[in-house]
C-alpha atoms as a PDB file:
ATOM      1  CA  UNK A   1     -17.690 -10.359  -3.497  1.00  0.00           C
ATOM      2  CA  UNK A   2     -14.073 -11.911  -3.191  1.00  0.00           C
ATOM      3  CA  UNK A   3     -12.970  -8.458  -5.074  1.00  0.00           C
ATOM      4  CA  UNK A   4     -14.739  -6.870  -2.132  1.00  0.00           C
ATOM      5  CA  UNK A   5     -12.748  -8.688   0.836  1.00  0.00           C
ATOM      6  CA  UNK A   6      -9.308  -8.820  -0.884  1.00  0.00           C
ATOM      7  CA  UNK A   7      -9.246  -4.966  -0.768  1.00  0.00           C
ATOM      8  CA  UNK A   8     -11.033  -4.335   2.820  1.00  0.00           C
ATOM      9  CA  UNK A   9      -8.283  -6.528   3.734  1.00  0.00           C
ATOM     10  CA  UNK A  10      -5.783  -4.485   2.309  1.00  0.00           C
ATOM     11  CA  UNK A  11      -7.078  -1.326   3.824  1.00  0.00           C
ATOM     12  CA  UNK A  12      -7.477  -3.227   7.077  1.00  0.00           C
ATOM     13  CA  UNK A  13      -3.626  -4.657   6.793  1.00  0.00           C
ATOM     14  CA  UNK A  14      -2.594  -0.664   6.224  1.00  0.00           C
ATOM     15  CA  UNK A  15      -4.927   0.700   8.837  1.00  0.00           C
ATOM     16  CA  UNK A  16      -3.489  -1.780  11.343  1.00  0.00           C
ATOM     17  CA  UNK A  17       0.322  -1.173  10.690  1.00  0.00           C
ATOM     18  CA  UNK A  18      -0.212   2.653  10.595  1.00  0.00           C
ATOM     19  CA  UNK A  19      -2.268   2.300  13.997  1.00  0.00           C
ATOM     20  CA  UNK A  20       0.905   0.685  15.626  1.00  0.00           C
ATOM     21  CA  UNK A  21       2.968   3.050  14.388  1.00  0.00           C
ATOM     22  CA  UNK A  22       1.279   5.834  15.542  1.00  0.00           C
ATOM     23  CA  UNK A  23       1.224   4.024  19.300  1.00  0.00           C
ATOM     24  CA  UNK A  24       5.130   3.207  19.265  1.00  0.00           C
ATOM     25  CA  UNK A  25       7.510   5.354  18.942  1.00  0.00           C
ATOM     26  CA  UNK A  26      10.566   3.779  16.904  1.00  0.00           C
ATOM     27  CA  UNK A  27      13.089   4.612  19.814  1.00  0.00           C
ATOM     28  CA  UNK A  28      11.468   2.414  21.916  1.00  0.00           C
ATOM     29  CA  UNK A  29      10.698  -0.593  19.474  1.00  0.00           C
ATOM     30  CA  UNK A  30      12.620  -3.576  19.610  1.00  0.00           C
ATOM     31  CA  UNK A  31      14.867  -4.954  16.953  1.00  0.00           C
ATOM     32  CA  UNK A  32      12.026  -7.919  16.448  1.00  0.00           C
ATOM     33  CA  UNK A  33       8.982  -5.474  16.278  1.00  0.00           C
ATOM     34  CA  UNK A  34      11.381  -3.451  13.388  1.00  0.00           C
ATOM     35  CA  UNK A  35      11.974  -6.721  11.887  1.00  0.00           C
ATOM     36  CA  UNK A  36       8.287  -7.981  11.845  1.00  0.00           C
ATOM     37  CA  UNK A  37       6.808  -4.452  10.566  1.00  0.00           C
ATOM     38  CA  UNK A  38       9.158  -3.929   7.992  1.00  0.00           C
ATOM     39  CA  UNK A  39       8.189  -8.061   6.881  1.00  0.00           C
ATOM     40  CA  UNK A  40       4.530  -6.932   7.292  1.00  0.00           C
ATOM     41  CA  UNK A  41       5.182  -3.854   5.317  1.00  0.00           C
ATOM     42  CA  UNK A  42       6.969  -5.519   2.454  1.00  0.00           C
ATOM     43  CA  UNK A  43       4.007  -8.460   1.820  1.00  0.00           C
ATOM     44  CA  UNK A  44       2.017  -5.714   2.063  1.00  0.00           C
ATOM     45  CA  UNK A  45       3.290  -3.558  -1.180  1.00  0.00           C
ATOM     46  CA  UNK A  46       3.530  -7.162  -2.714  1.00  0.00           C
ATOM     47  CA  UNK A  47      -0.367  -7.872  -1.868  1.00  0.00           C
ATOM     48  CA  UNK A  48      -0.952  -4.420  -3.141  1.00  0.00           C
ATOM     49  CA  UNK A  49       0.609  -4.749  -6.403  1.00  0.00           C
ATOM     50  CA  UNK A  50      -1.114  -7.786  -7.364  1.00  0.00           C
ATOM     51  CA  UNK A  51      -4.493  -5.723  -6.655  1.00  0.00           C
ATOM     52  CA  UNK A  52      -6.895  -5.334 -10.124  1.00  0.00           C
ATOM     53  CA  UNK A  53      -5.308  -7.788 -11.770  1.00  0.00           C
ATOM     54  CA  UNK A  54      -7.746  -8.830 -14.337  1.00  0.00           C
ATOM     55  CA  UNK A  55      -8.542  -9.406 -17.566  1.00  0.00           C
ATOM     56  CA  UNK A  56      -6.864  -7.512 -20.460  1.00  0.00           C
ATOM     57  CA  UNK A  57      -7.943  -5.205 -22.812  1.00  0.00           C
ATOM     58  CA  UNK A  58      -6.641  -5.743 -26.373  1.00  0.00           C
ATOM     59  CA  UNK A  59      -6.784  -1.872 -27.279  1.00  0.00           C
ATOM     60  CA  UNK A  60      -3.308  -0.420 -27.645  1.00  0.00           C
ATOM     61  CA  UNK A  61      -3.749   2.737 -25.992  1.00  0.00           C
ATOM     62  CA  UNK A  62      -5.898   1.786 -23.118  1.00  0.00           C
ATOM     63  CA  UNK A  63      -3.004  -1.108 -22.273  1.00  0.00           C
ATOM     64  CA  UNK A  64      -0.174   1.482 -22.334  1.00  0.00           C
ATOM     65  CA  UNK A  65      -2.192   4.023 -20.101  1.00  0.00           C
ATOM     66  CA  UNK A  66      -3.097   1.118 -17.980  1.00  0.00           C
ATOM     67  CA  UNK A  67       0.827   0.107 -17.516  1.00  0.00           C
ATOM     68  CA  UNK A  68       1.864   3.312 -16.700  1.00  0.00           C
ATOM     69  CA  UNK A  69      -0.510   3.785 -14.090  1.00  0.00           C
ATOM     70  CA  UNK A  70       0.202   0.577 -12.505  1.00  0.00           C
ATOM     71  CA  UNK A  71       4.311   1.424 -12.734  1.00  0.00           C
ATOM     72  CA  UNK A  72       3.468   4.855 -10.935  1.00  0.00           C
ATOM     73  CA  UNK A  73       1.627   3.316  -8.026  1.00  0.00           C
ATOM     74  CA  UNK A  74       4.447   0.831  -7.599  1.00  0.00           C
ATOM     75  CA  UNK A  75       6.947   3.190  -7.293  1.00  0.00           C
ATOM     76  CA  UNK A  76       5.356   5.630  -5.256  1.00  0.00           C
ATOM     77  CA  UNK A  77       4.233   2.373  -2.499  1.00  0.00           C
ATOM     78  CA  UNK A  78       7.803   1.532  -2.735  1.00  0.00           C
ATOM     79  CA  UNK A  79       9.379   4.762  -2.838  1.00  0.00           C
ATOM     80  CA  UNK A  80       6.932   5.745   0.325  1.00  0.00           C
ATOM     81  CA  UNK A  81       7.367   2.383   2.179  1.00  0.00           C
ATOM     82  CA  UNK A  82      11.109   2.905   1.952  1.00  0.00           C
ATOM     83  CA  UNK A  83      11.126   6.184   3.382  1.00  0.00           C
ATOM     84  CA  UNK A  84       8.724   5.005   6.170  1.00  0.00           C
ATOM     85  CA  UNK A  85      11.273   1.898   6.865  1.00  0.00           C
ATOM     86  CA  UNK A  86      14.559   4.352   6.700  1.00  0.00           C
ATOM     87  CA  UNK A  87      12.525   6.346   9.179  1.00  0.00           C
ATOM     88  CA  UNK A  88      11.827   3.678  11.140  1.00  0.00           C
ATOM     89  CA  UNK A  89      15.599   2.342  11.319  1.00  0.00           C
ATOM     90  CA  UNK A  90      16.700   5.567  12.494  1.00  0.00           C
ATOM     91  CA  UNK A  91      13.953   6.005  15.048  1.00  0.00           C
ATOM     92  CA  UNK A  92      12.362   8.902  13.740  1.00  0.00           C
ATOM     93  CA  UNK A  93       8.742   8.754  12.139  1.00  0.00           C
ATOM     94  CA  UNK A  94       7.129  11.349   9.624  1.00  0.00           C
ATOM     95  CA  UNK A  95       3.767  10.612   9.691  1.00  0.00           C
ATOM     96  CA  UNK A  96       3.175  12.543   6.018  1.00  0.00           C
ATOM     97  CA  UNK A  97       4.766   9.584   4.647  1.00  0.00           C
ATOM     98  CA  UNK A  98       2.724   7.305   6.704  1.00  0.00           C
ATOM     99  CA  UNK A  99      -0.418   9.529   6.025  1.00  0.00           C
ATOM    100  CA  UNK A 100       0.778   9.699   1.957  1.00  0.00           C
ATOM    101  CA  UNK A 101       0.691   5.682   1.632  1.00  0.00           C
ATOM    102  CA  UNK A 102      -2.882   5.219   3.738  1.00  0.00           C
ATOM    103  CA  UNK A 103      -4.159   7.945   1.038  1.00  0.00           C
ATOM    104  CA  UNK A 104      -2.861   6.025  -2.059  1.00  0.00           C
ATOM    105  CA  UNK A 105      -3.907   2.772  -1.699  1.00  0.00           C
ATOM    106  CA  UNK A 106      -7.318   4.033  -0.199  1.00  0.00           C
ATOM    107  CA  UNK A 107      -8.230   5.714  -3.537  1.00  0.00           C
ATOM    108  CA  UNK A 108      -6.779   2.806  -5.284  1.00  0.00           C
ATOM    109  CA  UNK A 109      -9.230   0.623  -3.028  1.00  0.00           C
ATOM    110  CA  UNK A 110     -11.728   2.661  -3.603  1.00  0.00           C
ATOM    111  CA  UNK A 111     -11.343   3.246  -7.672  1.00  0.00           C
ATOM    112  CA  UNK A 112     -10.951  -0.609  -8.055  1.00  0.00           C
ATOM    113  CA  UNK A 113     -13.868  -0.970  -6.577  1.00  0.00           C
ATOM    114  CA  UNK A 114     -16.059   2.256  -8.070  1.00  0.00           C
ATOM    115  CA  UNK A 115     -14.193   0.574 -11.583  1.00  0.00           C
ATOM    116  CA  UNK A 116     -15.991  -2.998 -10.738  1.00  0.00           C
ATOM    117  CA  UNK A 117     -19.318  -2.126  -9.873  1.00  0.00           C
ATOM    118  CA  UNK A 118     -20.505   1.079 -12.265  1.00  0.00           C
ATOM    119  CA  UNK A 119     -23.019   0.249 -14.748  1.00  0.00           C
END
């Protein structure tokens, strides 16, 4: 169950920064509002990337396609939360990058959990 809450409150942390994105516009944020989203945005990929951890799996194969996985998510969260920060900073906003993130970590949500409770 403490699987369960660690990921709604992901999806609930995302939801909630992409909801007051969508209401500002970045022209007419303040410096502190940039400042505390791009703060929420970074523990954010950080909380994300620290999601599944679990135990290992001593099979060679299955570790390396495991760790390659995990390195692809990173970089596309980081890669995606960059652009969305750069856009914020120069007070423009493409929502397909905001859009791209919610959609990534939701099907990682939602894998992790499908992963933890098949039979």
């Amino acid at each position: 169950m403490k699987i369960i809450i660690y990921y709604l409150l992901l999806l609930i942390c995302i939801a909630l920064l992409a909801g007051f994105l969508i209401q500002q516009t970045p022209s007419n944020m303040s410096m502190q509002q940039m400042v505390s989203v791009s703060a929420f945005l970074v523990l954010y990929v950080i909380g994300l990337s620290l999601a599944g951890e679990g135990k290992t799996v001593d099979e060679r194969e299955v570790a390396h396609r495991y760790f390659s996985n995990r390195a692809a998510l990173i970089a596309g969260t980081v890669i995606l939360s960059i652009g969305i920060l750069w856009q914020l900073f120069s007070h423009t906003m493409d929502y397909w990058l905001l859009a791209s993130l919610v959609i990534i970590n939701l099907v990682k949500i939602i894998g992790l959990i499908y992963s933890n409770y098949k039979k």
